[in-house]
PDB file of N, CA and C in Angstrom:
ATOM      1  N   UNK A   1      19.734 -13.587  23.174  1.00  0.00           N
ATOM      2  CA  UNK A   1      19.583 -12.188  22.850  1.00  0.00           C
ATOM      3  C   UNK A   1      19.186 -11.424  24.111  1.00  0.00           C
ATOM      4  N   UNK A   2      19.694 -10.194  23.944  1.00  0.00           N
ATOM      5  CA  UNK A   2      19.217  -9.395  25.236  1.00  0.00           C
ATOM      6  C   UNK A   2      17.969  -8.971  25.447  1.00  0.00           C
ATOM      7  N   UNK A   3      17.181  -8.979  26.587  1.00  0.00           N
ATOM      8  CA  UNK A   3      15.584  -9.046  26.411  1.00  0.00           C
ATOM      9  C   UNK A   3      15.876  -7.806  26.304  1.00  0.00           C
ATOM     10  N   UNK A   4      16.534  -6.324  26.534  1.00  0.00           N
ATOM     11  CA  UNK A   4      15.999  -5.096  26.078  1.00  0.00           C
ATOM     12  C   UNK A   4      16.190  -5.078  24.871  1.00  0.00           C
ATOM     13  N   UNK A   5      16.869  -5.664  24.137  1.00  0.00           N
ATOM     14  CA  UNK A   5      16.959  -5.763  22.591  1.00  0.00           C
ATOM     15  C   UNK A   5      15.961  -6.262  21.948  1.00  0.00           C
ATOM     16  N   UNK A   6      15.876  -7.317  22.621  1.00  0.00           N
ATOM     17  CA  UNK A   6      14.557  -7.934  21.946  1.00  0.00           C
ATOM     18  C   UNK A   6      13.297  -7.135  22.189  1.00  0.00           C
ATOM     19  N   UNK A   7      13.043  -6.851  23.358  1.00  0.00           N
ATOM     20  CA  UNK A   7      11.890  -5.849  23.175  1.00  0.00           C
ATOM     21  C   UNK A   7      11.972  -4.727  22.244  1.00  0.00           C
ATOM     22  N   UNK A   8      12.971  -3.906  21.913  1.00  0.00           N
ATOM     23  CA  UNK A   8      13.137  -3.291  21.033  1.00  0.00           C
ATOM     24  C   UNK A   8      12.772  -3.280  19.711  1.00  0.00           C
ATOM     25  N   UNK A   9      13.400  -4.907  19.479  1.00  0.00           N
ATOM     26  CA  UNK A   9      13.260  -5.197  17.968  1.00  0.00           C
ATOM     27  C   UNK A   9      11.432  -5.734  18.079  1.00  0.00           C
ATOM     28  N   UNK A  10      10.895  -5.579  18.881  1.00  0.00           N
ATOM     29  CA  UNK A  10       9.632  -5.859  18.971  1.00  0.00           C
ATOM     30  C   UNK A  10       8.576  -5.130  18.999  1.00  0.00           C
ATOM     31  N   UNK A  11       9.574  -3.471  19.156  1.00  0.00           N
ATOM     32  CA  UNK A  11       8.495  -1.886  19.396  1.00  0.00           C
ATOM     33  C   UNK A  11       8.625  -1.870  17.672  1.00  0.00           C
ATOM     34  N   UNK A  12       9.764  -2.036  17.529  1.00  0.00           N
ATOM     35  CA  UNK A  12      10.047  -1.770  16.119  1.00  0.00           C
ATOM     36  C   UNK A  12       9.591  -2.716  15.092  1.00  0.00           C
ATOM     37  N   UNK A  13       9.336  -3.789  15.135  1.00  0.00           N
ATOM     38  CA  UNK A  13       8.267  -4.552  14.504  1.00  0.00           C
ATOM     39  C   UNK A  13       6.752  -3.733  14.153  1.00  0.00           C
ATOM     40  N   UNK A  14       6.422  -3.695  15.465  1.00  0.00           N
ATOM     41  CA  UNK A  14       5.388  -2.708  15.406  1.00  0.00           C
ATOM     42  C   UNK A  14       5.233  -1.412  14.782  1.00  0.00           C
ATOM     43  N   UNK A  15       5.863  -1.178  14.896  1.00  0.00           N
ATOM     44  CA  UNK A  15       6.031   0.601  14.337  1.00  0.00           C
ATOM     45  C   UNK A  15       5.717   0.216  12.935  1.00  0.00           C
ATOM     46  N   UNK A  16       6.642  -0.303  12.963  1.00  0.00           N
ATOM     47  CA  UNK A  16       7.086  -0.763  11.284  1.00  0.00           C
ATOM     48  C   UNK A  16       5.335  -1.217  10.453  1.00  0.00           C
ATOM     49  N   UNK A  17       4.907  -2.319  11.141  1.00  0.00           N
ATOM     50  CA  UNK A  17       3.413  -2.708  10.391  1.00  0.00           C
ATOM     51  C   UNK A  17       2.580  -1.334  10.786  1.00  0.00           C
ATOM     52  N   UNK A  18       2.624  -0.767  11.730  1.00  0.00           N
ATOM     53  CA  UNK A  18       1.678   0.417  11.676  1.00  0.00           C
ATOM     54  C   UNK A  18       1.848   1.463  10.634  1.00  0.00           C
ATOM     55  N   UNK A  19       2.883   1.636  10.261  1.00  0.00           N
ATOM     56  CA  UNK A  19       3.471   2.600   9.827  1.00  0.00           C
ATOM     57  C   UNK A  19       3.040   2.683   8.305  1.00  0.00           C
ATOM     58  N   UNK A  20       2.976   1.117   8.193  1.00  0.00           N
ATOM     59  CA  UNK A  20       2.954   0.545   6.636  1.00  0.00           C
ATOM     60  C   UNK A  20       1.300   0.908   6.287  1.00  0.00           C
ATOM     61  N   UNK A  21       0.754   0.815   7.515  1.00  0.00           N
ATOM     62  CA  UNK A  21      -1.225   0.692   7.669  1.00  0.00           C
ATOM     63  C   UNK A  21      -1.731   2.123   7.329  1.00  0.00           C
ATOM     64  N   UNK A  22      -0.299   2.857   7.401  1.00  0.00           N
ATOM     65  CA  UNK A  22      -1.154   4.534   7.393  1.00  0.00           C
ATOM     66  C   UNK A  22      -1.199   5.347   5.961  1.00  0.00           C
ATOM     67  N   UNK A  23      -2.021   5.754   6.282  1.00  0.00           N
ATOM     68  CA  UNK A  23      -2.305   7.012   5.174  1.00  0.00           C
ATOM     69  C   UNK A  23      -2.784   8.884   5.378  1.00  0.00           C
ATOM     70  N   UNK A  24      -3.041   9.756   4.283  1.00  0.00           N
ATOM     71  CA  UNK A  24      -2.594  10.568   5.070  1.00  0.00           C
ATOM     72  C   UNK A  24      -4.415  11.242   6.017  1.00  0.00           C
ATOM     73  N   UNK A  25      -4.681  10.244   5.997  1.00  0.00           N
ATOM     74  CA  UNK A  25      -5.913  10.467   6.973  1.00  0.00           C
ATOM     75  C   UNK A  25      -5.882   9.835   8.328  1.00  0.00           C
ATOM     76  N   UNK A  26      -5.078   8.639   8.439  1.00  0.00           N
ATOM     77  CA  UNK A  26      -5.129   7.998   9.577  1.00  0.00           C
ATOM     78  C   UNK A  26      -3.637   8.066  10.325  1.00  0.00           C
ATOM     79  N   UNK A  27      -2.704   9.198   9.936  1.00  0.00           N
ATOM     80  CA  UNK A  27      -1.566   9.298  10.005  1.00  0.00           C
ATOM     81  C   UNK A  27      -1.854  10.143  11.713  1.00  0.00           C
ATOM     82  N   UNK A  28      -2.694  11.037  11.737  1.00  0.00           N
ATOM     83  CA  UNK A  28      -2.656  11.657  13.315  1.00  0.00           C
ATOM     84  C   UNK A  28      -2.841  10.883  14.551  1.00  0.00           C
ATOM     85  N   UNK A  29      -3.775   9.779  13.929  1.00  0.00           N
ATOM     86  CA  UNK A  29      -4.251   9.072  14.828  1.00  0.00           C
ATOM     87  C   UNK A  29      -3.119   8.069  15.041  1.00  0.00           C
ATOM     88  N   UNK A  30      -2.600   7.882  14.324  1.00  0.00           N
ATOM     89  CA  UNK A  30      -1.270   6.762  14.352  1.00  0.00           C
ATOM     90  C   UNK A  30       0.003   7.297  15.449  1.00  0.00           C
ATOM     91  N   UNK A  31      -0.012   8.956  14.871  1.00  0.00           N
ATOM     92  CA  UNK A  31       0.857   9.570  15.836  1.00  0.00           C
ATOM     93  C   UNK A  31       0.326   9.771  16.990  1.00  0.00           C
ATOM     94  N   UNK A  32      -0.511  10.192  17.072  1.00  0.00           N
ATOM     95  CA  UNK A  32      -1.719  10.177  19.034  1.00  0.00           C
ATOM     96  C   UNK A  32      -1.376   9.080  19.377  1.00  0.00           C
ATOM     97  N   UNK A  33      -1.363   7.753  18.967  1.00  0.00           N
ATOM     98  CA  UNK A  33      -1.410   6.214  19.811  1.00  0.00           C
ATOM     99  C   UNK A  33      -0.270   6.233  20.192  1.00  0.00           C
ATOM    100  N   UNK A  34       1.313   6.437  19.012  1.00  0.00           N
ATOM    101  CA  UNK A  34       2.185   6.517  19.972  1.00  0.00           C
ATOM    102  C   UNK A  34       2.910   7.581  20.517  1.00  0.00           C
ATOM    103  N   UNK A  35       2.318   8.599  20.320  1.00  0.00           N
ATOM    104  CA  UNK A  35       2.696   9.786  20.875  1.00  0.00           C
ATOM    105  C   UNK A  35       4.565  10.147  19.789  1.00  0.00           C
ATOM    106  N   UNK A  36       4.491   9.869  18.964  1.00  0.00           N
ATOM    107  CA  UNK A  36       5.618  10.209  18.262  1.00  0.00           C
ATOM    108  C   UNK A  36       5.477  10.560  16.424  1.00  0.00           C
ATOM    109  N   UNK A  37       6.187  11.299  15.888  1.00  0.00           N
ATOM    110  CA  UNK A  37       6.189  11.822  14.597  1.00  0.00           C
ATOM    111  C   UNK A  37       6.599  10.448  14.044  1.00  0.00           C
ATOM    112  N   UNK A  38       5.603  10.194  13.168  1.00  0.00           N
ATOM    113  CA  UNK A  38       5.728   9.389  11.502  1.00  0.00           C
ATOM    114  C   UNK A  38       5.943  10.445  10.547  1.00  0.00           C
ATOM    115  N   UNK A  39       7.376  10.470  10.115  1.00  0.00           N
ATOM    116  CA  UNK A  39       7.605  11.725   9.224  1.00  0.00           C
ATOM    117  C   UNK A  39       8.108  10.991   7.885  1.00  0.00           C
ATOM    118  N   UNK A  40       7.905  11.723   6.883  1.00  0.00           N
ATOM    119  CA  UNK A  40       8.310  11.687   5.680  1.00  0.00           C
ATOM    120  C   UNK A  40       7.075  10.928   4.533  1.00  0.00           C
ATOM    121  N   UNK A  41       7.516  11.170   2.791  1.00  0.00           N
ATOM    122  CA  UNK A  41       5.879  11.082   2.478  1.00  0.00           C
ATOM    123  C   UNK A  41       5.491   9.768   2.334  1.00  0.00           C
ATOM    124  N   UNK A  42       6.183   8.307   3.017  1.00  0.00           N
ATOM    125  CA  UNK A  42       5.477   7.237   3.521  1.00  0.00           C
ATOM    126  C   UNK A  42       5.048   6.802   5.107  1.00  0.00           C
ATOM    127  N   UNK A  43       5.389   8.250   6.109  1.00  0.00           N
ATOM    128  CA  UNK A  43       5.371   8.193   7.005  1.00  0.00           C
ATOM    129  C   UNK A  43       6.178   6.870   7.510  1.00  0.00           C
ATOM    130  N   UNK A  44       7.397   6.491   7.300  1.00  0.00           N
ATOM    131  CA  UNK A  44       8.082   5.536   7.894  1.00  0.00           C
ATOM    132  C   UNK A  44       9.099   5.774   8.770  1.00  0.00           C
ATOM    133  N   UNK A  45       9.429   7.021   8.647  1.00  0.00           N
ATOM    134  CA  UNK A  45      10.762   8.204   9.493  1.00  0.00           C
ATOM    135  C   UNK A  45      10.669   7.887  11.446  1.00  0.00           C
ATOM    136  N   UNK A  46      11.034   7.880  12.078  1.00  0.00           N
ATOM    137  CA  UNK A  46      10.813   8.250  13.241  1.00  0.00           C
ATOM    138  C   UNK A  46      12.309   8.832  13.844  1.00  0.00           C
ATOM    139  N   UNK A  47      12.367   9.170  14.948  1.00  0.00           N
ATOM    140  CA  UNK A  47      13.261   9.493  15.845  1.00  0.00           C
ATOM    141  C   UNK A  47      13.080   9.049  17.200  1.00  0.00           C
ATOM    142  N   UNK A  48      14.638   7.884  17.212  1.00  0.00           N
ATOM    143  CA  UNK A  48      14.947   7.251  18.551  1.00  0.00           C
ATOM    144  C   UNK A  48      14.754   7.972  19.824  1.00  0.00           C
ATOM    145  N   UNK A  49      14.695   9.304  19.923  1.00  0.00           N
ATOM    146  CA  UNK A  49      14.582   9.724  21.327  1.00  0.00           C
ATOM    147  C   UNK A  49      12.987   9.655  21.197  1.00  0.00           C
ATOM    148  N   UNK A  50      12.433  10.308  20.283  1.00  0.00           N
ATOM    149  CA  UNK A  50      10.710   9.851  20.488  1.00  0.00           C
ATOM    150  C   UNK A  50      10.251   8.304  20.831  1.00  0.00           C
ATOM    151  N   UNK A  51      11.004   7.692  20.161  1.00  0.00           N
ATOM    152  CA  UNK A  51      10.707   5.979  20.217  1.00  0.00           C
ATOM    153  C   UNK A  51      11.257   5.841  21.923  1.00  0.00           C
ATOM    154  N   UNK A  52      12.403   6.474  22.455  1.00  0.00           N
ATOM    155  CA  UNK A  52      12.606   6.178  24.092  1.00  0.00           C
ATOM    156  C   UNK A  52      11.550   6.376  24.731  1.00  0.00           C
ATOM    157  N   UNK A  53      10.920   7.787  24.469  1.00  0.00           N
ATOM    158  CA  UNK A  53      10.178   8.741  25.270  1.00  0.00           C
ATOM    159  C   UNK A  53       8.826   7.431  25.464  1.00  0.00           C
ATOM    160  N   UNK A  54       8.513   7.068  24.345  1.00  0.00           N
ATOM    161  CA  UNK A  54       7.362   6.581  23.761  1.00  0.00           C
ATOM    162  C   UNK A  54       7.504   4.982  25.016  1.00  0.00           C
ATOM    163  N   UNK A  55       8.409   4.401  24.982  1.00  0.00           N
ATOM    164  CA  UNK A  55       8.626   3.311  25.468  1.00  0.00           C
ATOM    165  C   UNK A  55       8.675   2.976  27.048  1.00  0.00           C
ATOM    166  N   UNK A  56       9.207   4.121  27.731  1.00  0.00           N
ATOM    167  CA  UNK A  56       9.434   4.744  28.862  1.00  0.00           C
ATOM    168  C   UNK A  56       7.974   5.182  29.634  1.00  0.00           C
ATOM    169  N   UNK A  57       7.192   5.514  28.764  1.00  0.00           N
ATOM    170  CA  UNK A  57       6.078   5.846  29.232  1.00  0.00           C
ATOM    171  C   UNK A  57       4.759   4.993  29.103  1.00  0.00           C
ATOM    172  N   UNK A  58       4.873   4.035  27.875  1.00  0.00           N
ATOM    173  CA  UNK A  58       3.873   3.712  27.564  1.00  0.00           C
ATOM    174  C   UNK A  58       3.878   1.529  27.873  1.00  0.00           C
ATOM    175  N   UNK A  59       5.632   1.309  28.157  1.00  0.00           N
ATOM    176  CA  UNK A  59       5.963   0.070  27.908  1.00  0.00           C
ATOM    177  C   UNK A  59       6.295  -0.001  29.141  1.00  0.00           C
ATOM    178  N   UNK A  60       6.742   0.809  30.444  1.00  0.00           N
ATOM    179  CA  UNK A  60       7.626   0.498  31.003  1.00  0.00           C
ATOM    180  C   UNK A  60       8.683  -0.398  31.165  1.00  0.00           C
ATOM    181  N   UNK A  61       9.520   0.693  30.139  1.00  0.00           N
ATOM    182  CA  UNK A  61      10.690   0.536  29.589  1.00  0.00           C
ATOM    183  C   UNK A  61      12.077   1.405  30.314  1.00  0.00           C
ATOM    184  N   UNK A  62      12.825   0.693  30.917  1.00  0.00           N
ATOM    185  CA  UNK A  62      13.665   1.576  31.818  1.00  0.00           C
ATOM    186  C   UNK A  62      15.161   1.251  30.849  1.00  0.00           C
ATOM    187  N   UNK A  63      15.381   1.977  30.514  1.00  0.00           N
ATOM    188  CA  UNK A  63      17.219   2.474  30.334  1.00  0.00           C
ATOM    189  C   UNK A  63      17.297   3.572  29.892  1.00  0.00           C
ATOM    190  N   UNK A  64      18.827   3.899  30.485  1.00  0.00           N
ATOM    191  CA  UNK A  64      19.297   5.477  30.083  1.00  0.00           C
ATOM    192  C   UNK A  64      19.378   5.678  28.957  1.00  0.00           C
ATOM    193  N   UNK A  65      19.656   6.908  28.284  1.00  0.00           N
ATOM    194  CA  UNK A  65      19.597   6.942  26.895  1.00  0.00           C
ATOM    195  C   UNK A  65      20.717   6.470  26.236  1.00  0.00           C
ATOM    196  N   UNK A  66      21.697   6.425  26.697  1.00  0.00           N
ATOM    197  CA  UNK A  66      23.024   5.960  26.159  1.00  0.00           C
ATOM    198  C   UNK A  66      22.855   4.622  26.004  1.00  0.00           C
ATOM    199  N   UNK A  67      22.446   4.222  26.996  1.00  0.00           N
ATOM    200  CA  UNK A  67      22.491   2.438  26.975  1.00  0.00           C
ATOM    201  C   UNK A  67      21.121   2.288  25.837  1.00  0.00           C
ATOM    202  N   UNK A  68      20.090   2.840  25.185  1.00  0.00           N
ATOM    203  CA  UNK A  68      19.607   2.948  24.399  1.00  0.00           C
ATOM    204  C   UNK A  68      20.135   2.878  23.029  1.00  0.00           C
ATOM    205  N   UNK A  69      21.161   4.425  23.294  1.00  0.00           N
ATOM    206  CA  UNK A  69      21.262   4.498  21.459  1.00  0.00           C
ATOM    207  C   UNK A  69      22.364   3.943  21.122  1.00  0.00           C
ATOM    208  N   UNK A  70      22.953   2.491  21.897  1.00  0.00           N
ATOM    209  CA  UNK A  70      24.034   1.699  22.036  1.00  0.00           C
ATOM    210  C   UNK A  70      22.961   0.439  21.142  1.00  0.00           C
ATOM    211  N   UNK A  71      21.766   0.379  21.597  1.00  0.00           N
ATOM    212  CA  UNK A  71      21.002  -0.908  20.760  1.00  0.00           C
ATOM    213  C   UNK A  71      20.508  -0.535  19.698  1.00  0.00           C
ATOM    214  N   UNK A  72      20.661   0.610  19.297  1.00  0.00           N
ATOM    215  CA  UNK A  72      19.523   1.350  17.939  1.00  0.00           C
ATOM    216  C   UNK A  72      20.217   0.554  16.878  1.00  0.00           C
ATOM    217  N   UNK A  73      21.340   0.276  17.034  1.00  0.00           N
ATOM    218  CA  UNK A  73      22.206   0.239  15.639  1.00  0.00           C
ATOM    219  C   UNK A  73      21.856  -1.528  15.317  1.00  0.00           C
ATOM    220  N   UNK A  74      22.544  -1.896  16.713  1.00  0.00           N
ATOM    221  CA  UNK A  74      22.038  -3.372  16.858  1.00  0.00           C
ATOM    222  C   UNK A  74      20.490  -4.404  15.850  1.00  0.00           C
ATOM    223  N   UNK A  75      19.236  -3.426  16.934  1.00  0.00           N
ATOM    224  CA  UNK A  75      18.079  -3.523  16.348  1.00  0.00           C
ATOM    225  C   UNK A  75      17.783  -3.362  14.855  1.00  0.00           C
ATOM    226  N   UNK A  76      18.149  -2.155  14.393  1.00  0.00           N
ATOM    227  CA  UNK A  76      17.905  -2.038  13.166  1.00  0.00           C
ATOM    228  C   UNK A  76      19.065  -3.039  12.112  1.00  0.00           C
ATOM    229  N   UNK A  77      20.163  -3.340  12.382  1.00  0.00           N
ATOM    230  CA  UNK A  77      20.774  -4.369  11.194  1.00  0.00           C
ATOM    231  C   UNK A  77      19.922  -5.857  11.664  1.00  0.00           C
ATOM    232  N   UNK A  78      18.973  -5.858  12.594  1.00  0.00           N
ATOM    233  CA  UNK A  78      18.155  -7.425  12.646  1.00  0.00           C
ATOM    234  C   UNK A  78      16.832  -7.503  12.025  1.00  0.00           C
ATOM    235  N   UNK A  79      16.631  -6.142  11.725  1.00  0.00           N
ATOM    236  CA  UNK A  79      15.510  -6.010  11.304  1.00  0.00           C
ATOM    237  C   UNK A  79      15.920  -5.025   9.746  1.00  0.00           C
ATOM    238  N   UNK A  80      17.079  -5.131   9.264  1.00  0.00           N
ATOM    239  CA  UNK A  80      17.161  -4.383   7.925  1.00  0.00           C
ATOM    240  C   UNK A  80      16.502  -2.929   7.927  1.00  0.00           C
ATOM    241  N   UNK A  81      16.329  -2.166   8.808  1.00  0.00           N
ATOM    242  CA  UNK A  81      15.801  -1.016   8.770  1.00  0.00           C
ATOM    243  C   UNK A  81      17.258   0.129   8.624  1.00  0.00           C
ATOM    244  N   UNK A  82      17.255   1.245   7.708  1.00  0.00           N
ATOM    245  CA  UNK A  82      18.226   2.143   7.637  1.00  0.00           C
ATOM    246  C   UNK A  82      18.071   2.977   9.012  1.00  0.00           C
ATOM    247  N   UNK A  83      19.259   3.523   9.273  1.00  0.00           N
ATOM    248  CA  UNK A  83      19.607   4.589  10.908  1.00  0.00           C
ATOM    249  C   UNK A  83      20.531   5.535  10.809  1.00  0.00           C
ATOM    250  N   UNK A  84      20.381   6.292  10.550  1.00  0.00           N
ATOM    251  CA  UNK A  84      21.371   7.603  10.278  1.00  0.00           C
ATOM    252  C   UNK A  84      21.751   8.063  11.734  1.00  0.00           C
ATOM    253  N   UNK A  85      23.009   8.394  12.593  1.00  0.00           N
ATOM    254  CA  UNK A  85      23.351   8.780  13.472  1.00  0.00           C
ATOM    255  C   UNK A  85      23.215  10.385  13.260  1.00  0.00           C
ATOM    256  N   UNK A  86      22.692  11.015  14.425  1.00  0.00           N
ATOM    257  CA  UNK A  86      22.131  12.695  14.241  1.00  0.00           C
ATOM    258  C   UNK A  86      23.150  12.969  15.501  1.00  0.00           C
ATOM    259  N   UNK A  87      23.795  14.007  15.296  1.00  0.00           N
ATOM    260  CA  UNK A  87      24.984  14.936  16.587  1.00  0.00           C
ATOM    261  C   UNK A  87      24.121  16.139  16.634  1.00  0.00           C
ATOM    262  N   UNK A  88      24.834  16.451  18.037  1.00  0.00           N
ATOM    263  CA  UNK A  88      24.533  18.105  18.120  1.00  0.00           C
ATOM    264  C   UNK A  88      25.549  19.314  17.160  1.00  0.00           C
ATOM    265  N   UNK A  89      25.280  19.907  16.802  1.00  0.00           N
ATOM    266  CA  UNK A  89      25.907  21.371  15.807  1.00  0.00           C
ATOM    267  C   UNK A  89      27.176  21.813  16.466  1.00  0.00           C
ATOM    268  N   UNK A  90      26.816  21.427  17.956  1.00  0.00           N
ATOM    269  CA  UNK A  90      27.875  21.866  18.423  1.00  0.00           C
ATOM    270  C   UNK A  90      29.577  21.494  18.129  1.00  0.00           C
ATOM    271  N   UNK A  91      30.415  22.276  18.074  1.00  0.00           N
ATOM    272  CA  UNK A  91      31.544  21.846  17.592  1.00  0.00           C
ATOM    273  C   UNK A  91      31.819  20.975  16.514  1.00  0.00           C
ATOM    274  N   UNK A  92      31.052  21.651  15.565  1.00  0.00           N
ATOM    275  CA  UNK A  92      31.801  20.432  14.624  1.00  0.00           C
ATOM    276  C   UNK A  92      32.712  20.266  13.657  1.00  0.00           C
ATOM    277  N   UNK A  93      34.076  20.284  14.492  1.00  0.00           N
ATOM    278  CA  UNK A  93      35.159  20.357  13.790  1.00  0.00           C
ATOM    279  C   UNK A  93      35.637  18.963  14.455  1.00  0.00           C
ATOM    280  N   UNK A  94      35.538  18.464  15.650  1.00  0.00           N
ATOM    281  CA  UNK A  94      35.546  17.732  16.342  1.00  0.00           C
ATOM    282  C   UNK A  94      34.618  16.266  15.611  1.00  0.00           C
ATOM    283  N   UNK A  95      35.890  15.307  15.017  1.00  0.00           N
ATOM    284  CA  UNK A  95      35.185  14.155  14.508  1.00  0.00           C
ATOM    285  C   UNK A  95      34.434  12.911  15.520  1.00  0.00           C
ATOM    286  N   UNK A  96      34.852  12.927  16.554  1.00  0.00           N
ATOM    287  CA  UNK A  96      34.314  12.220  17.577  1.00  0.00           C
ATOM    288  C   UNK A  96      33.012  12.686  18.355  1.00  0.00           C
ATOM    289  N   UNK A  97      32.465  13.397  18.362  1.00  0.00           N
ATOM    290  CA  UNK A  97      31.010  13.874  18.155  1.00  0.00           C
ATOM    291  C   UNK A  97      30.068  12.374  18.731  1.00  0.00           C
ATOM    292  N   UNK A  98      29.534  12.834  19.466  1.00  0.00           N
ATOM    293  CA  UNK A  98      28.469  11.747  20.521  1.00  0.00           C
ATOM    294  C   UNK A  98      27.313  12.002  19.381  1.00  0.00           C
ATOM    295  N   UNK A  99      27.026  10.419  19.358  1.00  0.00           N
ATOM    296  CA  UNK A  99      25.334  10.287  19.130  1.00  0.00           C
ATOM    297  C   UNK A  99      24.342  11.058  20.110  1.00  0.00           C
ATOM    298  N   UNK A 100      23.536  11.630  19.515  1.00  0.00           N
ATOM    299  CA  UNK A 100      22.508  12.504  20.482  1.00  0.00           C
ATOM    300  C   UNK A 100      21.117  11.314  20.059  1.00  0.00           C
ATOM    301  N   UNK A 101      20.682  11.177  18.880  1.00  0.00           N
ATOM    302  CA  UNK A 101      19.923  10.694  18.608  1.00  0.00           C
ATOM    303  C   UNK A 101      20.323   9.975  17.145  1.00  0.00           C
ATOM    304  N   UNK A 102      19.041   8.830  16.640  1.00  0.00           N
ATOM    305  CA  UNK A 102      19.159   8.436  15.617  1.00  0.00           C
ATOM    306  C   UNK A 102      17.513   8.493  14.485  1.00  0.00           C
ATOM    307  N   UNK A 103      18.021   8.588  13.187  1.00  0.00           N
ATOM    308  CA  UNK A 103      16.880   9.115  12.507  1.00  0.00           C
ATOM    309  C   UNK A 103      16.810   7.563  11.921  1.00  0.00           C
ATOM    310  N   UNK A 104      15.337   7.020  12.375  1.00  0.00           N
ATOM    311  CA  UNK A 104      15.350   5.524  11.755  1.00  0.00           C
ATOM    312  C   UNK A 104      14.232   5.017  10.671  1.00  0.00           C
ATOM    313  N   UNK A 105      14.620   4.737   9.440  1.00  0.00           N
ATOM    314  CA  UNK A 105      13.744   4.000   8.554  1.00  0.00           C
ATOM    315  C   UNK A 105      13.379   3.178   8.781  1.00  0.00           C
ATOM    316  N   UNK A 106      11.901   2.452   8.686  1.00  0.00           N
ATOM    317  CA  UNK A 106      11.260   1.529   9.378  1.00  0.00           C
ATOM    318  C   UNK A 106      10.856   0.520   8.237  1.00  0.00           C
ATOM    319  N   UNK A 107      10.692   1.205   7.014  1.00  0.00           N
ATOM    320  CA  UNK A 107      10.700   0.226   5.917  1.00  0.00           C
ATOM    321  C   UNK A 107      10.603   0.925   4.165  1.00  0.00           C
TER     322      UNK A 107
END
């Protein structure tokens, strides 16, 4: 397996048991540690560019974003987590539309 994958599937492990630990009192503090939104009302929601940002800064974690949201899809069918692909507004008549980001269920 690819070690950036695997580290991946290893932020996301994490996320995932933290995520599960929160409630709506310990939910800020959850977001302060990793500096990213736990959204929705089990707080399990996140967004892959927050999870880059988060990784980049806090893991030293180096890849571009593309070569990123090339493993999102990967990671999450190893770990059964849902991933909705998010585009920009722009043009969208145009079915080929670039991943900008991905909206990922953690459990």
């Amino acid at each position: 397996m690819d070690n950036n994958l695997e580290f991946l599937i290893n932020t996301l492990s994490e996320l995932r048991y933290a995520s599960m630990q929160a409630n709506e009192y310990t939910i800020r503090e959850l977001m302060h540690k990793y500096n990213m939104l736990f959204l929705g009302s089990k707080f399990n929601s996140i967004y892959s560019n927050e999870l880059l940002h988060y990784m980049k800064s806090n893991r030293n974690f180096n890849l571009s974003d593309d070569e990123f949201l090339k493993l999102i899809p990967k990671a999450c069918k190893i770990l059964n987590m849902k991933y909705t692909a998010m585009t920009e507004l722009a043009n969208l008549s145009n079915l080929n539309r670039k991943v900008s980001c991905y909206n990922i269920i953690l459990w």
